[in-house]
PDB file of N, CA and C in Angstrom:
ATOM      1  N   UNK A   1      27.031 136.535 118.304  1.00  0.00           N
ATOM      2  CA  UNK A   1      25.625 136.282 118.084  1.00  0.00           C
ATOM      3  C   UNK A   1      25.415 134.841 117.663  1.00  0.00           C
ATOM      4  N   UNK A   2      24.604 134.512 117.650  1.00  0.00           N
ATOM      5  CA  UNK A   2      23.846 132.993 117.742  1.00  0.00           C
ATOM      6  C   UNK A   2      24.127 132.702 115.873  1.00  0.00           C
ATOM      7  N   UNK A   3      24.384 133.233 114.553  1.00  0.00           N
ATOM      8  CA  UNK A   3      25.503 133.417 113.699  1.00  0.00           C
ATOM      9  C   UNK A   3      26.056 132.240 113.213  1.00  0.00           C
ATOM     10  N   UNK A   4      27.305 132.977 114.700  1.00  0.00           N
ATOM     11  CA  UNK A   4      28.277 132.051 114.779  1.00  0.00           C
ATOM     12  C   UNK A   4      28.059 130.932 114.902  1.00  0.00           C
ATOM     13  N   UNK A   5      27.252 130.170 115.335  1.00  0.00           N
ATOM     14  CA  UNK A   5      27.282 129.040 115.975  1.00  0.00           C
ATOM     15  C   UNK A   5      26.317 128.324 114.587  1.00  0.00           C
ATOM     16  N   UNK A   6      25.273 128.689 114.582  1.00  0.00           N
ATOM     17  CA  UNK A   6      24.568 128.577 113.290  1.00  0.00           C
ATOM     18  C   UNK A   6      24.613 129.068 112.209  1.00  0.00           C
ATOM     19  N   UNK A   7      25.623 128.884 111.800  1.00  0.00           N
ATOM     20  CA  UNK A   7      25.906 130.110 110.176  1.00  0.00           C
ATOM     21  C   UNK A   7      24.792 129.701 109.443  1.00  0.00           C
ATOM     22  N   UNK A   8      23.578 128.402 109.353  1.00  0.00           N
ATOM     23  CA  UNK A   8      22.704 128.432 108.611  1.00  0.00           C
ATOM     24  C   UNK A   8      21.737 127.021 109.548  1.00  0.00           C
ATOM     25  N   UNK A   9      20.620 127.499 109.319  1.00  0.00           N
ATOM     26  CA  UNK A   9      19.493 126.706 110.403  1.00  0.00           C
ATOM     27  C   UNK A   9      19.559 125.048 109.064  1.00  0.00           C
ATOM     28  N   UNK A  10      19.188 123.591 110.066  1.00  0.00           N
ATOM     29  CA  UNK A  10      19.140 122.913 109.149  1.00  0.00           C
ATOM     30  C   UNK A  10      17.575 122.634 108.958  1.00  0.00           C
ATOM     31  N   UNK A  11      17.179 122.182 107.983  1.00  0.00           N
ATOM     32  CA  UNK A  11      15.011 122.593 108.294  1.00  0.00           C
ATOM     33  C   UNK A  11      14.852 121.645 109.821  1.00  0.00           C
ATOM     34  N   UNK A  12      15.404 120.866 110.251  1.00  0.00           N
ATOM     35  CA  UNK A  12      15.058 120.593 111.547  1.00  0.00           C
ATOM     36  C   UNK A  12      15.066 121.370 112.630  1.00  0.00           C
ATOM     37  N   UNK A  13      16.234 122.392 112.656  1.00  0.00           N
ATOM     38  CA  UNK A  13      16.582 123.261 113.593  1.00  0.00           C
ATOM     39  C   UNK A  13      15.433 124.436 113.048  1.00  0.00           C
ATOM     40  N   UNK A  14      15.750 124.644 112.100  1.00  0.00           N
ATOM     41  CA  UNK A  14      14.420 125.811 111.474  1.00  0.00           C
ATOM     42  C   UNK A  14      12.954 125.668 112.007  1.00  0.00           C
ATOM     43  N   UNK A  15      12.550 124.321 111.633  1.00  0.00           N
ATOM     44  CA  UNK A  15      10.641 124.339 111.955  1.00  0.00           C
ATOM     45  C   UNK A  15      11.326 123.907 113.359  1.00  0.00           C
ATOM     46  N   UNK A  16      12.119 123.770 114.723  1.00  0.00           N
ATOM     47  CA  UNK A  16      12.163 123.627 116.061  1.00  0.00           C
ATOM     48  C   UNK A  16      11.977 124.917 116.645  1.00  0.00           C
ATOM     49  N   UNK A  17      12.764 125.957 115.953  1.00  0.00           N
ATOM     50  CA  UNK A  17      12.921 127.339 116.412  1.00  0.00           C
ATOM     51  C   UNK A  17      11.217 128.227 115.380  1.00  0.00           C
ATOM     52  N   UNK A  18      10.596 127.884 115.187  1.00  0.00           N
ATOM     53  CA  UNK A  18       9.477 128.509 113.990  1.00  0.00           C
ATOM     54  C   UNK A  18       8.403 127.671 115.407  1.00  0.00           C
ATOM     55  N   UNK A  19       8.229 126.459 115.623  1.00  0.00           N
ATOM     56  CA  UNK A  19       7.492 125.661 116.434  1.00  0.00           C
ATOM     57  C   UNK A  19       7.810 127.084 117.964  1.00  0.00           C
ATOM     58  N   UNK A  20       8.870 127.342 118.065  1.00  0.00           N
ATOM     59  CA  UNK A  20       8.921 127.663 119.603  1.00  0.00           C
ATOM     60  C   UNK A  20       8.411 129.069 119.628  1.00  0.00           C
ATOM     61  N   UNK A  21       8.175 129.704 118.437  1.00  0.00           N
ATOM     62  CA  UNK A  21       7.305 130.787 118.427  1.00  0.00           C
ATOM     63  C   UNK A  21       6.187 131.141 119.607  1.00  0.00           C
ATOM     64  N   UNK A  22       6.057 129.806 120.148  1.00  0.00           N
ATOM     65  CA  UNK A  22       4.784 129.992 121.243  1.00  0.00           C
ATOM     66  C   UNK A  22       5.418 128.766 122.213  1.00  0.00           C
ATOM     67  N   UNK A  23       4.958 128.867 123.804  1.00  0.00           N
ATOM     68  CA  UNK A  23       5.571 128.205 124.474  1.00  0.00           C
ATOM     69  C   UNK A  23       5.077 126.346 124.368  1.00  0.00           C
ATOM     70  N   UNK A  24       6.075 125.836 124.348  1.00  0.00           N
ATOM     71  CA  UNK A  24       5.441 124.141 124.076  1.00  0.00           C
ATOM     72  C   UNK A  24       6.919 123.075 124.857  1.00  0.00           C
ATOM     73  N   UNK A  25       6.140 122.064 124.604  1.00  0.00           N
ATOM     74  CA  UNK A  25       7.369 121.074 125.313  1.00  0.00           C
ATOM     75  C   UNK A  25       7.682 120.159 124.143  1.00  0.00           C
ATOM     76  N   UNK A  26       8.136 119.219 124.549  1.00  0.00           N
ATOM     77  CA  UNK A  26       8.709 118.313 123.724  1.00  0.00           C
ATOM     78  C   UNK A  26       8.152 117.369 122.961  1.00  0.00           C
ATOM     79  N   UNK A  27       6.872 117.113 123.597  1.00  0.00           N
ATOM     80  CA  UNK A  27       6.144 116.310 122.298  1.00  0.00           C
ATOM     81  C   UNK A  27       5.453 117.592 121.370  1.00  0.00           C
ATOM     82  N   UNK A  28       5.258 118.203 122.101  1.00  0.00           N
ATOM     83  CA  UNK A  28       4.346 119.604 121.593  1.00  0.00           C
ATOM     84  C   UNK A  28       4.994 120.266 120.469  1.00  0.00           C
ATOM     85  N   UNK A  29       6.238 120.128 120.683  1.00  0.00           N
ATOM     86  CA  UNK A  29       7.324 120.668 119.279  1.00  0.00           C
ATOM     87  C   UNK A  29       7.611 119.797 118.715  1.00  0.00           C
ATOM     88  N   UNK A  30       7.664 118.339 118.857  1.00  0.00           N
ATOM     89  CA  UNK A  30       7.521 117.678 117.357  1.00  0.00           C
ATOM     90  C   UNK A  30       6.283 117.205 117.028  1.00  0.00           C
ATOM     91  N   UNK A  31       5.013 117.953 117.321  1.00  0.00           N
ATOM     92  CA  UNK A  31       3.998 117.502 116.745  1.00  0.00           C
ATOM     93  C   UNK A  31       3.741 119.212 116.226  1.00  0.00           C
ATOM     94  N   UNK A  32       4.154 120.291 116.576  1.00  0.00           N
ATOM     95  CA  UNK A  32       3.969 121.373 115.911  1.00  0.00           C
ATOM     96  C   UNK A  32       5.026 121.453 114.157  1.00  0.00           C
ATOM     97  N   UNK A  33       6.022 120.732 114.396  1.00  0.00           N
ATOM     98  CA  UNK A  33       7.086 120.711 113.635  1.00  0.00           C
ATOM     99  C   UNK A  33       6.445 120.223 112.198  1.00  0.00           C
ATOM    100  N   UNK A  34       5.395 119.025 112.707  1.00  0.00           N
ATOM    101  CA  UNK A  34       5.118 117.979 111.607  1.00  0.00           C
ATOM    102  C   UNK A  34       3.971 118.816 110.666  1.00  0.00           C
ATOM    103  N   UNK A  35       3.248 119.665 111.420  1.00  0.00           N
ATOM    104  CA  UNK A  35       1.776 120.422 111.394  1.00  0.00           C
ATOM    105  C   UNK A  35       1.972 121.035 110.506  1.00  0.00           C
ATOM    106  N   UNK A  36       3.347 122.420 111.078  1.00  0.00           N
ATOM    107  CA  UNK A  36       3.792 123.464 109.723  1.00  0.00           C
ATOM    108  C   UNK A  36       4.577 123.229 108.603  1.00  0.00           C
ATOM    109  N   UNK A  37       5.488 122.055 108.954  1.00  0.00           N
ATOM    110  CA  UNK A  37       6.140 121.561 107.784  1.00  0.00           C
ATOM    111  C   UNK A  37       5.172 120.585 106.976  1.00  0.00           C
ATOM    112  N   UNK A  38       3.783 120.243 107.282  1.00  0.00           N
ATOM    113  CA  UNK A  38       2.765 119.414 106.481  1.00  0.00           C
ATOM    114  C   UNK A  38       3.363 117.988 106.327  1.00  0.00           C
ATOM    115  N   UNK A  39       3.684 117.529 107.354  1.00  0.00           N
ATOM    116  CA  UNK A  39       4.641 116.458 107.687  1.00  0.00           C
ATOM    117  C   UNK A  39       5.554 116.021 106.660  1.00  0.00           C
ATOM    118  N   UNK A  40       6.247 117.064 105.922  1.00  0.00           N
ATOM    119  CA  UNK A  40       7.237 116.472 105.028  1.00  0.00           C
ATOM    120  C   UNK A  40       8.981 116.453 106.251  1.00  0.00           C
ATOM    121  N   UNK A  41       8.540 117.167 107.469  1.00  0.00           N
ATOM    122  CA  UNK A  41      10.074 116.658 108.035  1.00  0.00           C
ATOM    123  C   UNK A  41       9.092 116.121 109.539  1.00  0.00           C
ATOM    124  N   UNK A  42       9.988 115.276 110.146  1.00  0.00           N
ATOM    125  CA  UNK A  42      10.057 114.527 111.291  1.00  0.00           C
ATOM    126  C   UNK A  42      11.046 114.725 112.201  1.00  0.00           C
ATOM    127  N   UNK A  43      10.587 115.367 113.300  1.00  0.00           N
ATOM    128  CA  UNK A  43      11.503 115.586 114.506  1.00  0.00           C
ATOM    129  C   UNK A  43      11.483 114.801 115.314  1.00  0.00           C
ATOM    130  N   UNK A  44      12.261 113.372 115.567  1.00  0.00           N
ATOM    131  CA  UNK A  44      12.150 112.428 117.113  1.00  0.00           C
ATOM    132  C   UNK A  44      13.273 113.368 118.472  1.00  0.00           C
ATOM    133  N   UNK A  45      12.983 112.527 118.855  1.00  0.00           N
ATOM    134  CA  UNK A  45      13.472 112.890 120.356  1.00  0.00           C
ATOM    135  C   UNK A  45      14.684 113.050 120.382  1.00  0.00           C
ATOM    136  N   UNK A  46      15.391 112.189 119.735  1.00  0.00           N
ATOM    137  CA  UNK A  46      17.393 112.698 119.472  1.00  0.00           C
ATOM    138  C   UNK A  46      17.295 113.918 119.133  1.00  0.00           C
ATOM    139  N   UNK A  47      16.829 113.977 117.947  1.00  0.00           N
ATOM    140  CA  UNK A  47      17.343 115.288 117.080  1.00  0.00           C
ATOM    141  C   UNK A  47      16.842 116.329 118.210  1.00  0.00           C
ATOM    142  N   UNK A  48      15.866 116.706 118.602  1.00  0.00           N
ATOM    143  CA  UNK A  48      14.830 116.915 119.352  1.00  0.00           C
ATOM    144  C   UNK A  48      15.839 117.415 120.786  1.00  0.00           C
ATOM    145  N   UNK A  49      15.737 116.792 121.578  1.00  0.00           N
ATOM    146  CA  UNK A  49      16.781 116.802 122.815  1.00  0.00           C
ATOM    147  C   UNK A  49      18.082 116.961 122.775  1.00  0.00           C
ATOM    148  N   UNK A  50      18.433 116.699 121.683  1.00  0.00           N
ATOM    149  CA  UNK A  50      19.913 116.961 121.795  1.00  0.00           C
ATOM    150  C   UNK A  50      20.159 118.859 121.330  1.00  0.00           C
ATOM    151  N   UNK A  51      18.869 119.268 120.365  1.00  0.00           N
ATOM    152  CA  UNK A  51      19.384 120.435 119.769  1.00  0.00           C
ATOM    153  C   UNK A  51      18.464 121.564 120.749  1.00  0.00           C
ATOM    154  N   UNK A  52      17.933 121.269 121.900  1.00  0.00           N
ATOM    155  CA  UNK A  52      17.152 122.261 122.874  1.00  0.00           C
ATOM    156  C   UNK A  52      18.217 122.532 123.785  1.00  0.00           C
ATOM    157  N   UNK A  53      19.328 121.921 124.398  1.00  0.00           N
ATOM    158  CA  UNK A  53      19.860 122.747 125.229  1.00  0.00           C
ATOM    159  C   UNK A  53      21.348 123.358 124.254  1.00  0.00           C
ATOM    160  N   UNK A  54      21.873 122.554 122.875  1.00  0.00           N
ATOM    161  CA  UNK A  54      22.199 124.048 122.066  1.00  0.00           C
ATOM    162  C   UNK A  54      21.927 125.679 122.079  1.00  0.00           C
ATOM    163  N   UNK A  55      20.106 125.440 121.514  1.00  0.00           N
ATOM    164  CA  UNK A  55      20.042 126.141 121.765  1.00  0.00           C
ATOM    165  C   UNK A  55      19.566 127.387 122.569  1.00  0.00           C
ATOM    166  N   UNK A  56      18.898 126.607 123.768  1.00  0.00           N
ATOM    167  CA  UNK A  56      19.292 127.279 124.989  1.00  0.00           C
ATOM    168  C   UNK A  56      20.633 127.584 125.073  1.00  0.00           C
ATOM    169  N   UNK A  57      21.789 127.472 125.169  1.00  0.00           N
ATOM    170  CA  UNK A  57      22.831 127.828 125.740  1.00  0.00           C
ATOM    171  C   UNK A  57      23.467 128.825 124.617  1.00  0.00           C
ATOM    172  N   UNK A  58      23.290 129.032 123.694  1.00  0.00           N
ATOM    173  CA  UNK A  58      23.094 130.091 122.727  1.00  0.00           C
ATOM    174  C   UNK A  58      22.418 130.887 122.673  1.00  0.00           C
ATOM    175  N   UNK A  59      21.056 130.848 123.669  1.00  0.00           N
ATOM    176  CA  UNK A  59      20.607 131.886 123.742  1.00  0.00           C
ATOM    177  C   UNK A  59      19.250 132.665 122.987  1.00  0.00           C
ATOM    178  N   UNK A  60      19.184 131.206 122.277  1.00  0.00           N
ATOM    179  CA  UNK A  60      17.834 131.106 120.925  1.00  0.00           C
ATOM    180  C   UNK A  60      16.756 131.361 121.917  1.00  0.00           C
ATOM    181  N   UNK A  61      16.324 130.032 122.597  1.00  0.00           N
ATOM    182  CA  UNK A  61      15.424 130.147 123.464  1.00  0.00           C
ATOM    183  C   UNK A  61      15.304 129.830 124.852  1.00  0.00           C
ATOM    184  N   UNK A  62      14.479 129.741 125.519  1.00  0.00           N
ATOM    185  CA  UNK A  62      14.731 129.829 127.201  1.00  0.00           C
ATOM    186  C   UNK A  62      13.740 128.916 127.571  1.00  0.00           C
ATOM    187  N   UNK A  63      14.486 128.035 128.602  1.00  0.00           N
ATOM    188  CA  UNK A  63      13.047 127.245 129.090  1.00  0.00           C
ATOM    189  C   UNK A  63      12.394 128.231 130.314  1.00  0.00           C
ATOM    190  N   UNK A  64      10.601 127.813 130.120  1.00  0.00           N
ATOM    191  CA  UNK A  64      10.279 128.918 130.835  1.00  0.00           C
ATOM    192  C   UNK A  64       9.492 128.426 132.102  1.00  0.00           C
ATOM    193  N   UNK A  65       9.407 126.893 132.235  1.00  0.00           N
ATOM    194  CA  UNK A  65       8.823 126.227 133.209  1.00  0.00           C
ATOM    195  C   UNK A  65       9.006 124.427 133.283  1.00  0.00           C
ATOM    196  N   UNK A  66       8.932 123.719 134.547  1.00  0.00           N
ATOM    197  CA  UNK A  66       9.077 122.377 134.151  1.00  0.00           C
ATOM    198  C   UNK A  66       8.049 122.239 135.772  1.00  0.00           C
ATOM    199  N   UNK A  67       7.514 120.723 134.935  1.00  0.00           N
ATOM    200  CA  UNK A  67       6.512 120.075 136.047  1.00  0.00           C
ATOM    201  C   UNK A  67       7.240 118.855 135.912  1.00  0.00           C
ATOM    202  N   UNK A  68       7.871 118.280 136.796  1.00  0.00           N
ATOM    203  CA  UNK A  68       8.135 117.133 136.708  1.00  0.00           C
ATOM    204  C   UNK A  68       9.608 116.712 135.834  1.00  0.00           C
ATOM    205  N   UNK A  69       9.593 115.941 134.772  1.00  0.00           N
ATOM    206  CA  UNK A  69      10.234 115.757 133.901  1.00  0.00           C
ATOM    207  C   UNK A  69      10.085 116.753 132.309  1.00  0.00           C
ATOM    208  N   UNK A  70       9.193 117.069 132.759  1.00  0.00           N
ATOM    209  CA  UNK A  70       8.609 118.004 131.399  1.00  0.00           C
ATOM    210  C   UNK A  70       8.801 119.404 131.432  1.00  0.00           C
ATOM    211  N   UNK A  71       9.869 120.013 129.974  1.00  0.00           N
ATOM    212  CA  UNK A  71      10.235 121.429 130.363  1.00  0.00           C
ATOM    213  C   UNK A  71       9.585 122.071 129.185  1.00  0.00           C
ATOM    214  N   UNK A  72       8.889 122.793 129.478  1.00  0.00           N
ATOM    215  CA  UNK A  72       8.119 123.878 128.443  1.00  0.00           C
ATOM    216  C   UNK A  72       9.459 125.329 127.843  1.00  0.00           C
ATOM    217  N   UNK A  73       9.408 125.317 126.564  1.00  0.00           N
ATOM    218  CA  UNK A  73      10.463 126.382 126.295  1.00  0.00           C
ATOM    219  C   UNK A  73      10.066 127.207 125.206  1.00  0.00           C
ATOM    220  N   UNK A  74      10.623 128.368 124.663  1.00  0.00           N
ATOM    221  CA  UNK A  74       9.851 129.481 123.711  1.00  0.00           C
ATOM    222  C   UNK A  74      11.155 130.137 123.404  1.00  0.00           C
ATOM    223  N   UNK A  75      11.199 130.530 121.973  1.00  0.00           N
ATOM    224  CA  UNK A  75      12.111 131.510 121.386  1.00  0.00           C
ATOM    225  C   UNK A  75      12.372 132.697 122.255  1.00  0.00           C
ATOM    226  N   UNK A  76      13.661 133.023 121.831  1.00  0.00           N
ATOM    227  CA  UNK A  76      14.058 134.657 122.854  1.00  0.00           C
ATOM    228  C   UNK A  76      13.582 134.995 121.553  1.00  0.00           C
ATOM    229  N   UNK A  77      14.054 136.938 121.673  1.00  0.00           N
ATOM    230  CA  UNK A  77      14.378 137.786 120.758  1.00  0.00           C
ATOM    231  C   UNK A  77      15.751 137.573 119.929  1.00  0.00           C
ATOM    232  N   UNK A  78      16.664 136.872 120.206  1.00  0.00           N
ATOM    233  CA  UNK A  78      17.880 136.692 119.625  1.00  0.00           C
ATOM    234  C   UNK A  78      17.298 135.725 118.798  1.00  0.00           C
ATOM    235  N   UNK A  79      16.564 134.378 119.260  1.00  0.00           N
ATOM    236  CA  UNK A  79      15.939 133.261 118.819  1.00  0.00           C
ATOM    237  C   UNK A  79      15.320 133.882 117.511  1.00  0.00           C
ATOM    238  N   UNK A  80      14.516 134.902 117.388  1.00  0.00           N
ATOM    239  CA  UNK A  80      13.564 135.080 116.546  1.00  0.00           C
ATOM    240  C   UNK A  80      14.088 136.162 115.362  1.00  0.00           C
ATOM    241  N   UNK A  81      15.381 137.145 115.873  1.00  0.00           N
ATOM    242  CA  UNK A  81      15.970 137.588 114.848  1.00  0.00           C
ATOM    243  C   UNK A  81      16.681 136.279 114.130  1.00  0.00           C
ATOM    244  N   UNK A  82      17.298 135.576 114.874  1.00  0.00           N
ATOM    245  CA  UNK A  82      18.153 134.695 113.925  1.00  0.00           C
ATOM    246  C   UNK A  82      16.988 134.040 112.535  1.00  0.00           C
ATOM    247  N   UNK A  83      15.649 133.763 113.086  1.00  0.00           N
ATOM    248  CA  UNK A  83      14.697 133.031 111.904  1.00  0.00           C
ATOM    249  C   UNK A  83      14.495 134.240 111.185  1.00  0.00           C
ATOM    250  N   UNK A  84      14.724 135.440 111.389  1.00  0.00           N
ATOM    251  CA  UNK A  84      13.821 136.323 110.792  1.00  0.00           C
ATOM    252  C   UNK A  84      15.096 136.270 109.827  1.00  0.00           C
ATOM    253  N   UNK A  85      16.466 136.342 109.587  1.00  0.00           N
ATOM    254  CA  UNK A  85      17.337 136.345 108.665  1.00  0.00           C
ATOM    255  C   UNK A  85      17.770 134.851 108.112  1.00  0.00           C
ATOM    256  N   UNK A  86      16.928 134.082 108.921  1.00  0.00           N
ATOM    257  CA  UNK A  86      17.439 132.565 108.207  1.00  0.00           C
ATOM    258  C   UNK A  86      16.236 133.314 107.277  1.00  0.00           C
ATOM    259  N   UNK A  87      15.579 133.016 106.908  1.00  0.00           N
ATOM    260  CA  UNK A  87      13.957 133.698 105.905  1.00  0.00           C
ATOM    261  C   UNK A  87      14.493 134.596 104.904  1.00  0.00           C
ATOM    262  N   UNK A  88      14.985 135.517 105.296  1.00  0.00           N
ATOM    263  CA  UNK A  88      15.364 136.507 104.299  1.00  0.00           C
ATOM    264  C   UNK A  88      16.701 135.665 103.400  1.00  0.00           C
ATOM    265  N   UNK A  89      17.871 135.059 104.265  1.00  0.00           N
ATOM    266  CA  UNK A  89      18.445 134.243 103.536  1.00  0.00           C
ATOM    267  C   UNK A  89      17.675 133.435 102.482  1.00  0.00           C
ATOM    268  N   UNK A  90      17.198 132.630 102.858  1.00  0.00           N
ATOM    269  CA  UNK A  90      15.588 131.344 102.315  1.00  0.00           C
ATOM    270  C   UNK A  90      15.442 132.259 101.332  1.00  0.00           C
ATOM    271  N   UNK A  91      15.006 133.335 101.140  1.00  0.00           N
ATOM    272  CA  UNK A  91      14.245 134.431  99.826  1.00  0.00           C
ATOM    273  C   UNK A  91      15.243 134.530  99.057  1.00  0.00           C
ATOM    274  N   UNK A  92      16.502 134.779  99.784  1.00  0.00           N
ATOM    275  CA  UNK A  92      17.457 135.130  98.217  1.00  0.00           C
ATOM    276  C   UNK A  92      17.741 134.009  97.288  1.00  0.00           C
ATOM    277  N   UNK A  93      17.823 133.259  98.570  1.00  0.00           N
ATOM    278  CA  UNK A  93      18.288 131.827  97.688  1.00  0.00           C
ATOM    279  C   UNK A  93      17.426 131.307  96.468  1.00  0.00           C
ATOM    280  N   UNK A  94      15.860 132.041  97.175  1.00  0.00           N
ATOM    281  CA  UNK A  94      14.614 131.382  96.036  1.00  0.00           C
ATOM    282  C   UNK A  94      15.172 132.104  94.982  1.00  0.00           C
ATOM    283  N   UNK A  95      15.242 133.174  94.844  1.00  0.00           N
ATOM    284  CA  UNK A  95      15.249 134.721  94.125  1.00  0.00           C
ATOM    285  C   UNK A  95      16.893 134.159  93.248  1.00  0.00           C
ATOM    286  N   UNK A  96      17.475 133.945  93.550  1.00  0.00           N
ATOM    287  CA  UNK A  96      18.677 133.565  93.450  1.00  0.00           C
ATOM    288  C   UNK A  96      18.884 132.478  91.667  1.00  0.00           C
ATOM    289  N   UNK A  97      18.008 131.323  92.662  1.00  0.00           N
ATOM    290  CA  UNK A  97      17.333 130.430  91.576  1.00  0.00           C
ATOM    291  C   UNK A  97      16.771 130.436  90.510  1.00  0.00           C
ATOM    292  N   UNK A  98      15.157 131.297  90.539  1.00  0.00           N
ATOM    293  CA  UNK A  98      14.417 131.624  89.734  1.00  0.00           C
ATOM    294  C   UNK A  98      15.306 132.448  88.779  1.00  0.00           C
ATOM    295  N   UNK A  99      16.640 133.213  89.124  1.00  0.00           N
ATOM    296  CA  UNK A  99      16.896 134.160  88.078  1.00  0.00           C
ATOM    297  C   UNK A  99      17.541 133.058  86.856  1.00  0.00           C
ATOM    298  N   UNK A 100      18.462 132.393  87.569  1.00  0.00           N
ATOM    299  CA  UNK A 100      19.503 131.596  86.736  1.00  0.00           C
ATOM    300  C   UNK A 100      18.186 130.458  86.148  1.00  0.00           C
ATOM    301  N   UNK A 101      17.320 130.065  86.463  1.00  0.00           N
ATOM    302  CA  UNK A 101      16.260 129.071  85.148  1.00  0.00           C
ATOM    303  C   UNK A 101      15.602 129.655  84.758  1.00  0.00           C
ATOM    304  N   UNK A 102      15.563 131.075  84.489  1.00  0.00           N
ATOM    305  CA  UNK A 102      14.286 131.949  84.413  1.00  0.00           C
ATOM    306  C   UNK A 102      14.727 131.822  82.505  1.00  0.00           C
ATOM    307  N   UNK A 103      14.037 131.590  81.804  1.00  0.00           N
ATOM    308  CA  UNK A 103      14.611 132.251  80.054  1.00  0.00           C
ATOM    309  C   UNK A 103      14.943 133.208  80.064  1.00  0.00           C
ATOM    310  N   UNK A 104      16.383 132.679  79.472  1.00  0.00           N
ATOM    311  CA  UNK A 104      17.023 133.872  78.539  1.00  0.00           C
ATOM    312  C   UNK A 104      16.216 134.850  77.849  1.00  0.00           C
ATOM    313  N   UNK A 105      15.759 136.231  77.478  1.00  0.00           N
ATOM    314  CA  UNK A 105      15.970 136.723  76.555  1.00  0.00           C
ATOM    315  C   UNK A 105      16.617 137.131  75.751  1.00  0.00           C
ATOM    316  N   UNK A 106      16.294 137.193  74.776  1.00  0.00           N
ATOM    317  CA  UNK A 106      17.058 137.585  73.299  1.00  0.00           C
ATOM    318  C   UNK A 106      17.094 139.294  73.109  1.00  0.00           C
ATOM    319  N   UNK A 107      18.359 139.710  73.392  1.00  0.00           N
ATOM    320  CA  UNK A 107      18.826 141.147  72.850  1.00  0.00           C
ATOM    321  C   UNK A 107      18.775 141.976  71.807  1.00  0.00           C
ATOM    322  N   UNK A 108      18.676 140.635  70.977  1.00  0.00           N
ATOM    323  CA  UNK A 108      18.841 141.228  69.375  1.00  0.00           C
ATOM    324  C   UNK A 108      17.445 142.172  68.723  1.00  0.00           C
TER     325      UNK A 108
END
């Protein structure tokens, strides 16, 4: 499974695969990227192009049309379980946190 290859999304790969939720191309996913992340991350065209046929060939997502030079692509179902457990990962980790700074109480 797609896992292996990604034992953990990096937030670039994360808001790329969250962006492909709906079908878009390449400027279209780093201007969706900037939108939901409230432009605290930036996707250019390296990061960008180099990590779409990853994960196409893993199986995340599929391109589903091209005009020209321009290829439109969208999450599979493999694509979208993998975010749905990067997330639940993301929660424990919050959950994780909050316990260990949370105050001590006192037993006594």
């Amino acid at each position: 499974m797609a896992r292996e290859q990604f034992q953990t999304l990096s937030e670039p790969m994360y808001y790329i695969l969250l962006a492909l939720l709906e079908e878009r191309c390449g400027v279209d996913i780093m201007d969706e990227v900037a939108r939901i992340s409230h432009g605290r991350i930036s996707v250019g065209p390296g990061t960008l192009y180099a990590m779409l046929p990853k994960f196409e060939s893993s199986g995340m997502i599929r391109q589903t049309r091209q005009e020209k030079r321009q290829k439109w692509y969208v999450v599979t179902e493999k694509g979208r379980l993998m975010l749905e457990e990067e997330v639940e990962r993301l929660k424990q980790m919050l959950s994780d946190g909050a316990e260990t700074f949370a105050p001590k109480k006192d037993t006594d």
